[in-house]
Protein backbone atom coordinates (compact mmCIF):
# COMPACT_ATOMS: atom_id res chain seq x y z
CA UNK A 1 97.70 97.43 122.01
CA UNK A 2 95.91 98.10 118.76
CA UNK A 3 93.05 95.40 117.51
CA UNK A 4 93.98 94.87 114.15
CA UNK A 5 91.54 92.61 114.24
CA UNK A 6 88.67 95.31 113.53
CA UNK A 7 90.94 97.27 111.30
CA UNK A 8 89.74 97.64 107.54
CA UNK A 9 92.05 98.42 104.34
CA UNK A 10 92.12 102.15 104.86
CA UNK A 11 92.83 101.28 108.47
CA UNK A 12 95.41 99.65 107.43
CA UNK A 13 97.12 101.65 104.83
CA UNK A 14 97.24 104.82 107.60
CA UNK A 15 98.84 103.06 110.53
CA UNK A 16 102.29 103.40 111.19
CA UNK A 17 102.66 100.04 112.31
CA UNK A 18 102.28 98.37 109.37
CA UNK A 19 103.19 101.41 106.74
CA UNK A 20 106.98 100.55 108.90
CA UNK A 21 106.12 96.73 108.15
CA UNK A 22 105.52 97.33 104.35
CA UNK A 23 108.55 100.31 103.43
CA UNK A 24 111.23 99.36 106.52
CA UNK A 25 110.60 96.06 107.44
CA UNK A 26 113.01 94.42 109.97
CA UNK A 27 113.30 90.83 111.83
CA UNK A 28 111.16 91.74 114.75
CA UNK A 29 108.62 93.82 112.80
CA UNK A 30 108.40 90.65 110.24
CA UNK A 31 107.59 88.03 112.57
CA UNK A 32 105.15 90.37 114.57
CA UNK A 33 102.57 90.75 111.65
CA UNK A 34 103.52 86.87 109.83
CA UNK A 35 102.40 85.30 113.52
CA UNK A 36 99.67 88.12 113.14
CA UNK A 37 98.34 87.10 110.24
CA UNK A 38 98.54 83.30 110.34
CA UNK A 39 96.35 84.00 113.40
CA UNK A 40 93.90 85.98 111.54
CA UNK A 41 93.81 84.58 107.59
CA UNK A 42 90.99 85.94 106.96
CA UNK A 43 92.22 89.55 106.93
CA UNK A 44 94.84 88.49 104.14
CA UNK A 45 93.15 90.07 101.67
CA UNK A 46 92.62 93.74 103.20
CA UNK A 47 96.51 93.03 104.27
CA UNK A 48 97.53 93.01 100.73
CA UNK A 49 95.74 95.40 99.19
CA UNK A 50 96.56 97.50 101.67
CA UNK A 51 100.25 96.50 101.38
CA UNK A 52 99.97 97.59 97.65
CA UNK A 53 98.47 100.89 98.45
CA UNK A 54 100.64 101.68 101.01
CA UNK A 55 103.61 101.35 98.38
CA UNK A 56 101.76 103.26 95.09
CA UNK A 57 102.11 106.24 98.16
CA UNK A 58 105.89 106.27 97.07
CA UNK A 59 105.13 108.02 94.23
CA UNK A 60 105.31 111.48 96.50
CA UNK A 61 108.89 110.62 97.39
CA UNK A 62 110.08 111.39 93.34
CA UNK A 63 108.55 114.62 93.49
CA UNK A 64 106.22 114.40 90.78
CA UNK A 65 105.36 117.89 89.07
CA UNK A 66 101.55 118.34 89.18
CA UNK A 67 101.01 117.70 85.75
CA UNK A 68 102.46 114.80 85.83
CA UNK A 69 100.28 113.39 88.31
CA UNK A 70 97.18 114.47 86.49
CA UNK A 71 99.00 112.69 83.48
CA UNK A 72 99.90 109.67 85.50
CA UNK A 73 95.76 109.59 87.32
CA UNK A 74 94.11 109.99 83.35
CA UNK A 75 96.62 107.37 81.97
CA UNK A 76 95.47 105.38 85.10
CA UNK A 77 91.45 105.61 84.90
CA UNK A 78 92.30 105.01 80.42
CA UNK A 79 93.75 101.76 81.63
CA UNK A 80 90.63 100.80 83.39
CA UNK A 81 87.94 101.96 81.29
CA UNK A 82 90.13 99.47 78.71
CA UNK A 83 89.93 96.44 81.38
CA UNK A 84 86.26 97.42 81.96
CA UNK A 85 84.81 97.60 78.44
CA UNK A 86 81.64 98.72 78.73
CA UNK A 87 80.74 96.97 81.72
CA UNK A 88 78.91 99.32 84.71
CA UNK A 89 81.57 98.44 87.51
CA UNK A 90 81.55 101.40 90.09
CA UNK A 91 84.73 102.89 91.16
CA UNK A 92 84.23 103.73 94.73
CA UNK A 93 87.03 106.44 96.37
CA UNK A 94 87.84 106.02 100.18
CA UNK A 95 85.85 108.25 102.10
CA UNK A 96 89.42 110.08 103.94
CA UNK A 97 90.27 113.73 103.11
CA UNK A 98 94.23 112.90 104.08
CA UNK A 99 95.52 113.74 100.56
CA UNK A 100 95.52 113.27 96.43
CA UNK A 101 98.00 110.87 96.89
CA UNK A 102 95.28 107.73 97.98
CA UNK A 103 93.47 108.34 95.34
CA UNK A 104 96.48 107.66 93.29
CA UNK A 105 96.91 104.64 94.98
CA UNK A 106 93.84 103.56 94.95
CA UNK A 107 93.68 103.63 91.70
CA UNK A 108 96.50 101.78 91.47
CA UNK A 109 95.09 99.22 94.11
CA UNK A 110 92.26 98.51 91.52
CA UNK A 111 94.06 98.23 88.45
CA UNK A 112 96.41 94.94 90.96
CA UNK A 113 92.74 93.65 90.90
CA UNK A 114 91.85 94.16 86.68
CA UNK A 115 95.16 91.94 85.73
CA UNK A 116 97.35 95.45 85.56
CA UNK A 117 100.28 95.30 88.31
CA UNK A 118 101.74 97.85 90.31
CA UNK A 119 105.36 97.32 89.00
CA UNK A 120 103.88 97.46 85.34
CA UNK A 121 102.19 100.72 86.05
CA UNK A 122 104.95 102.56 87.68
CA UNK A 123 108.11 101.24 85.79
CA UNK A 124 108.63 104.78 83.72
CA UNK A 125 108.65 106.59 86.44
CA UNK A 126 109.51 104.48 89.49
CA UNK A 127 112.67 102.95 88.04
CA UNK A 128 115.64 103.02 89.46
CA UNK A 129 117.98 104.03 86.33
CA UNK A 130 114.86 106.59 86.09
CA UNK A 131 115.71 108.41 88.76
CA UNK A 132 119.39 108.66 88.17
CA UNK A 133 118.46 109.94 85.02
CA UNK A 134 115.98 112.57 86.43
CA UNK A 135 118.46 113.55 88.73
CA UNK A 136 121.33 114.65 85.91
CA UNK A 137 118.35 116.12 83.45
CA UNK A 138 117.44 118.70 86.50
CA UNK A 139 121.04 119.78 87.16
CA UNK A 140 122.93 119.86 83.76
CA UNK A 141 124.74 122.84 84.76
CA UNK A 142 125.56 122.25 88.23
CA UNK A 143 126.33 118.20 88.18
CA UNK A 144 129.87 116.90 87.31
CA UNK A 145 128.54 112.87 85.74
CA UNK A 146 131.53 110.68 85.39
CA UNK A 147 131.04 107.29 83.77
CA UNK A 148 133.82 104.12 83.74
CA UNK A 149 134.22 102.32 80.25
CA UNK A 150 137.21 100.83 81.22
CA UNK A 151 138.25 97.58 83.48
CA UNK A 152 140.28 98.63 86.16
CA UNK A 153 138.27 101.13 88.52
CA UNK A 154 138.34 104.43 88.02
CA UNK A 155 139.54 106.88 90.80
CA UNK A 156 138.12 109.88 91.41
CA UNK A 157 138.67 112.81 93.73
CA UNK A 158 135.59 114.81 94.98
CA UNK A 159 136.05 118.62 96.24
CA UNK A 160 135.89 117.78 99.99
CA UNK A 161 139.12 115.50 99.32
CA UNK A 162 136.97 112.47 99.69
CA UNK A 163 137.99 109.29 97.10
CA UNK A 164 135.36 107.09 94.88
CA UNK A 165 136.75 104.20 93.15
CA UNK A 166 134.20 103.75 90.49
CA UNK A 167 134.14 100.02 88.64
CA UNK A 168 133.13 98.96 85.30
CA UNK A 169 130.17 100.01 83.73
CA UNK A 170 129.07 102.79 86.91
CA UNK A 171 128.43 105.65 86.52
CA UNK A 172 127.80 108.61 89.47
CA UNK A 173 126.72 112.31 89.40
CA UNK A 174 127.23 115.56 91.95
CA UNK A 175 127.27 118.79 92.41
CA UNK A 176 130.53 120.83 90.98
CA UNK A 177 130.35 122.44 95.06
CA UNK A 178 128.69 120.70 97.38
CA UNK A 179 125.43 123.00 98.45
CA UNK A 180 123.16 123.06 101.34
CA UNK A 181 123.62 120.85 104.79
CA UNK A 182 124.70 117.85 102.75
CA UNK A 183 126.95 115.86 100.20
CA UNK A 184 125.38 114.21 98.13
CA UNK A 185 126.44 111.24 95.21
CA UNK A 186 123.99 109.53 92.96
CA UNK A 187 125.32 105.81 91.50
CA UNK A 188 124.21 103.39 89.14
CA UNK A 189 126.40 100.63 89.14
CA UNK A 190 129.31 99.92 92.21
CA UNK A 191 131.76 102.11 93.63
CA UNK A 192 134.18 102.22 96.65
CA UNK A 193 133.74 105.07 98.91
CA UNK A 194 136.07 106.51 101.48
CA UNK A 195 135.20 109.65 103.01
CA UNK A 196 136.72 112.55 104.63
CA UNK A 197 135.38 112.76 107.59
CA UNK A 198 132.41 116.08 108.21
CA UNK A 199 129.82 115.88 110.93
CA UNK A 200 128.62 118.82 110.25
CA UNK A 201 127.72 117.52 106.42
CA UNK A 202 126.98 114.15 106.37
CA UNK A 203 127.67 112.72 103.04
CA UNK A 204 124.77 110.04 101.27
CA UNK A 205 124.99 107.94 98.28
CA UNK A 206 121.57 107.65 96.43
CA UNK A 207 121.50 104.19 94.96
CA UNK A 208 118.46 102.76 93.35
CA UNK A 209 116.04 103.28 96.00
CA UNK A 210 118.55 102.63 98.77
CA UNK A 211 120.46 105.92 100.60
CA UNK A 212 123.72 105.03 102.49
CA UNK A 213 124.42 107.58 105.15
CA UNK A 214 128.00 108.49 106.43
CA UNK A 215 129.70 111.33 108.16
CA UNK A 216 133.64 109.81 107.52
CA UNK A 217 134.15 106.41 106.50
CA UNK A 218 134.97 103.72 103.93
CA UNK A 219 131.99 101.63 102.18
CA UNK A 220 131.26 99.92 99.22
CA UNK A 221 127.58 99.80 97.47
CA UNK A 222 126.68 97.88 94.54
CA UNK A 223 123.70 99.51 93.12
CA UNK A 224 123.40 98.15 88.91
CA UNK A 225 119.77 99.14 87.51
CA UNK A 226 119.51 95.27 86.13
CA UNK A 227 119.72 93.71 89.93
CA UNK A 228 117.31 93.05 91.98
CA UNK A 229 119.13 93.85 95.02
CA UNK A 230 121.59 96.82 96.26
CA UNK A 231 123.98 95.97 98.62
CA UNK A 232 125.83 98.02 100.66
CA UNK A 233 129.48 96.67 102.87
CA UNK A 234 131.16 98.23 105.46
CA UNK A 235 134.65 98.08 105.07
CA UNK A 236 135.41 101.05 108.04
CA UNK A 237 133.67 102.93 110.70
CA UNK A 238 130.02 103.73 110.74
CA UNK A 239 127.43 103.74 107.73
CA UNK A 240 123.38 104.30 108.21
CA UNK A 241 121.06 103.02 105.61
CA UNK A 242 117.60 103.23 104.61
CA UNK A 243 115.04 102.88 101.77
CA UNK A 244 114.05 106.58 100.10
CA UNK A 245 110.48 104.94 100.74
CA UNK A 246 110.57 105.15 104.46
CA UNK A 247 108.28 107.39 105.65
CA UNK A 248 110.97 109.45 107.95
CA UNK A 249 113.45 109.78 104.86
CA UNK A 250 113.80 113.44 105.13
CA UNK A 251 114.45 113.23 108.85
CA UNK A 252 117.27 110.41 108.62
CA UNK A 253 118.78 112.16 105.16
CA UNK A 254 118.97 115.99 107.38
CA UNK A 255 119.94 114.80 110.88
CA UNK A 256 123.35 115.23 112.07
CA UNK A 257 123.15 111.79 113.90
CA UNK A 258 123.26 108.00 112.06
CA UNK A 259 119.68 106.90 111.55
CA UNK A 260 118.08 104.01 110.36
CA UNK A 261 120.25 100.57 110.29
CA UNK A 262 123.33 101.30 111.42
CA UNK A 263 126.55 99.00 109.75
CA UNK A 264 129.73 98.70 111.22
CA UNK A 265 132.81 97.03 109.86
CA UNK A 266 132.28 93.43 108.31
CA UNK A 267 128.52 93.84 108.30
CA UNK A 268 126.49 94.50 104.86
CA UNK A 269 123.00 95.35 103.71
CA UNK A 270 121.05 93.46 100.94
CA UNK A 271 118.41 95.53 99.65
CA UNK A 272 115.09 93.58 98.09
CA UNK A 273 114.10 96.25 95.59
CA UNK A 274 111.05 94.65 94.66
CA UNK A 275 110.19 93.81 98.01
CA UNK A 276 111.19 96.63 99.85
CA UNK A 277 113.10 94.57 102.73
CA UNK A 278 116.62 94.54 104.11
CA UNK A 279 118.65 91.92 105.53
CA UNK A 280 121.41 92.94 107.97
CA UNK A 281 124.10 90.33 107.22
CA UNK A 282 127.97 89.81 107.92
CA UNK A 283 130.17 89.86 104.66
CA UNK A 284 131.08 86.68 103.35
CA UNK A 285 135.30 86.95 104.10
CA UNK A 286 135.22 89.30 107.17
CA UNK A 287 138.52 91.48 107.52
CA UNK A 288 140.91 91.85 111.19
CA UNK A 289 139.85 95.37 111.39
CA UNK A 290 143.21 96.28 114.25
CA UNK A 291 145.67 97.89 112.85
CA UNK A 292 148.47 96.08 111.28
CA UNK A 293 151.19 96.37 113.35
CA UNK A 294 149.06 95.24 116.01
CA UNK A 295 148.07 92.29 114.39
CA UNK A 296 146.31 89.81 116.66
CA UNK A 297 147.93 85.92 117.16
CA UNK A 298 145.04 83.49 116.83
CA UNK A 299 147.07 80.72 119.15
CA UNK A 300 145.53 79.30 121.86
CA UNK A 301 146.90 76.62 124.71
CA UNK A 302 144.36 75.94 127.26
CA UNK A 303 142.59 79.21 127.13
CA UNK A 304 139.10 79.64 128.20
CA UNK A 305 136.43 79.59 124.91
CA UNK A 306 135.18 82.75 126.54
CA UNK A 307 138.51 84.80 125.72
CA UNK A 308 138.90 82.90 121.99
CA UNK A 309 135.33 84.31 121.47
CA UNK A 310 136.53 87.92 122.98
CA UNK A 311 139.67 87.84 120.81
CA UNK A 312 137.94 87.34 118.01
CA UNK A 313 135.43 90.31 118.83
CA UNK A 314 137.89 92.35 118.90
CA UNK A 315 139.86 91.96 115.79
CA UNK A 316 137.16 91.79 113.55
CA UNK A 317 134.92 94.29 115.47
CA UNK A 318 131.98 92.31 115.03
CA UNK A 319 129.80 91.68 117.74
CA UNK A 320 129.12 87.90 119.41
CA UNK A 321 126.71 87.01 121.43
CA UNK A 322 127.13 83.79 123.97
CA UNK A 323 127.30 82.85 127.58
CA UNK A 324 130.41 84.12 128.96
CA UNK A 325 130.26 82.32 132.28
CA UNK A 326 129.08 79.45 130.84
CA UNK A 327 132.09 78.89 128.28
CA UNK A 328 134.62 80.36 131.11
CA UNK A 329 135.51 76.51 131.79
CA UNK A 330 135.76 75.27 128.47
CA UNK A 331 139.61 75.36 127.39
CA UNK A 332 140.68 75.25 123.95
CA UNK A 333 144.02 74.38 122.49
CA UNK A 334 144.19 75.18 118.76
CA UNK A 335 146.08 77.24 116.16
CA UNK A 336 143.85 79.51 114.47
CA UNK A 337 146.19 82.28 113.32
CA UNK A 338 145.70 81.34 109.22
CA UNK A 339 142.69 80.81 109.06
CA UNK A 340 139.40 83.03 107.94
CA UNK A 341 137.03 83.62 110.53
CA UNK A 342 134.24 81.58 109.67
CA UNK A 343 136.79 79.01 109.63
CA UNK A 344 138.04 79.90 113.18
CA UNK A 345 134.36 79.76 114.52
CA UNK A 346 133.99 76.01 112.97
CA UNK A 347 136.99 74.28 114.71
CA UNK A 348 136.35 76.26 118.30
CA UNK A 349 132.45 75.13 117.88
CA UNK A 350 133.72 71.99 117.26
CA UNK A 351 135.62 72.00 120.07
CA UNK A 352 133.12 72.66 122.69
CA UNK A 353 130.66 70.89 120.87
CA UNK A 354 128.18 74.23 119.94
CA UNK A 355 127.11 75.17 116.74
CA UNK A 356 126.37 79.47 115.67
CA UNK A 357 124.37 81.49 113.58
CA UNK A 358 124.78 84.73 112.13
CA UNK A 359 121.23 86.79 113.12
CA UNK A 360 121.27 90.66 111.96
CA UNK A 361 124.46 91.25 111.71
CA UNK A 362 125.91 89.79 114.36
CA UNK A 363 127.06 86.00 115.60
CA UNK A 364 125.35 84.26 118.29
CA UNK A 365 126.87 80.73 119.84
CA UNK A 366 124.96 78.28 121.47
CA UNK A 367 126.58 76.09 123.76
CA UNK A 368 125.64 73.45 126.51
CA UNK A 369 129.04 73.77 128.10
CA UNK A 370 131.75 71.67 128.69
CA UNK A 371 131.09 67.75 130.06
């Protein structure tokens, strides 16, 4: 087990621990370094300005030309020799060899400190509509860009048969032939996906810092450059997402397999933009996901709480956690049959007398049992 406890900022900033914490962070990850730190306060500060570092190293993931990170470091040390008048404040460089890039961020780090924020600094060239942008100026010859002006959604038909229905407002760009290992779909705005199925060339959606992963399914992603958050539903089979931050991007992006956090039907993503941090949730009106002409009856006579709960799995292929044998003797009479989920999970919690909560992605039940 690491002591963090003797860690300083450029400690910190290299540790994978807490680089994971600060560009992918998750439940468990979260509550790891909050009990961490309310345990040790008095490494807040070297926490955040590490924290800030640690994101100005994005910058490498939009494949700055070099002249444009000479531009972006002389812009950078302008901006402080303005905060700094004439006054004989030393800037002092980490002493690490690792790469240009810290010294990017540190700079950065230091102008947080003058009054100058990160998100100031970096709007031209970290913004999301930015990078759309950048994306159709580099391939004007090679990129089909369709935009929707009108109300209803607009359907469109890529090469490899698979369908977009693209709303109001959103816009997306690809490749006239899809090249290299992947398929590959910048949005701004929201679309409807449902893909034709190709392990062998896994198809992503790049979305305003967000990259939705599938190899043959149906999605939706709502990805508009004025929102704060992207969000990403699963309306059939299998979707991976992560941030184009994360540190393995390139790794999840070219594998054959689903990496990072896996959806499944009725779950969602909401992606903090500002904050870099996803919440695995369920969708607000979850859908039966069985087929329709084996529709599932929601009527119940005496039937153990333990097979409602399994029922309900099962047609809405989400996943619940309780205590099988210890809801095995509660019976339950009710007819649920009309009713939305959520509303199914009230009247049998009701029932039993237990109460639920939906924790990533999934429902969990707690019960005492039956008197």
């Amino acid at each position: 087990m690491k002591n963090y406890r003797d860690f300083n900022t450029e400690d910190f900033v290299w540790d994978i621990n807490f680089r994971n914490w600060v560009l992918s962070p998750n439940r468990e990850v979260n509550a790891f370094w909050e009990k961490w730190l309310e345990a040790n306060p008095e490494k807040t500060p070297q926490v955040e300005k590490a924290k800030s570092i640690v994101k100005a190293l994005v910058i490498k993931d939009l494949s700055l030309e070099k002249t444009e990170v000479e531009e972006l470091v002389k812009n950078t040390v302008s901006k402080i020799d303005e905060q700094e008048n004439n006054t004989t404040k030393k800037i002092r460089w980490f002493s690490t060899s690792k790469n240009q890039w810290l010294k990017v961020a540190a700079l950065i780090a230091i102008i947080i400190g003058l009054g100058i924020t990160y998100h100031q600094l970096l709007n031209e060239i970290n913004e999301p509509k930015g990078i759309y942008e950048k994306h159709v100026a580099a391939n004007p010859e090679k990129l089909i860009e369709v935009k929707n002006d009108h109300e209803s959604p607009l359907p469109i038909q890529l090469i490899d048969g698979s369908l977009v229905l693209l709303k109001k407002g959103s816009k997306i760009s690809y490749l006239k032939q899809f090249e290299g290992n992947n398929r590959e779909i910048y949005l701004s705005g929201e679309a409807f996906f449902e893909v034709t199925k190709n392990p062998e060339k896994p198809f992503l959606v790049y979305a305003n810092g967000l990259i939705t992963k599938v190899l043959g399914t149906s999605f939706t992603v709502r990805a508009y450059d004025k929102e704060k958050e992207v969000t990403v539903e699963v309306k059939t089979g299998k979707v991976s997402v992560f941030a184009q931050s994360d540190t393995r991007v390139e790794e999840k992006a070219t594998s054959r397999e689903l990496k990072g956090v896996v959806l499944t039907p009725n779950q969602k993503i909401v992606y903090a933009r500002e904050e870099v941090r996803m919440d695995k949730l369920l969708v607000e009106l979850p859908k039966i996901t069985i087929k329709k002409n084996t529709k599932p009856q929601f009527e119940f006579e005496d039937t153990p709480v333990s097979e409602v709960l399994q029922t309900l799995e099962k047609a809405y292929s989400i996943d619940i956690v309780f205590d099988e044998e210890l809801l095995s003797n509660c019976p339950l009479t009710a007819s649920l049959t009309d009713l939305q989920l959520f509303d199914k999970l009230d009247i049998i919690c009701k029932g039993v007398e237990a109460r639920y909560e939906i924790l990533d992605g999934q429902i969990v039940i707690y019960s005492k049992g039956c008197k």
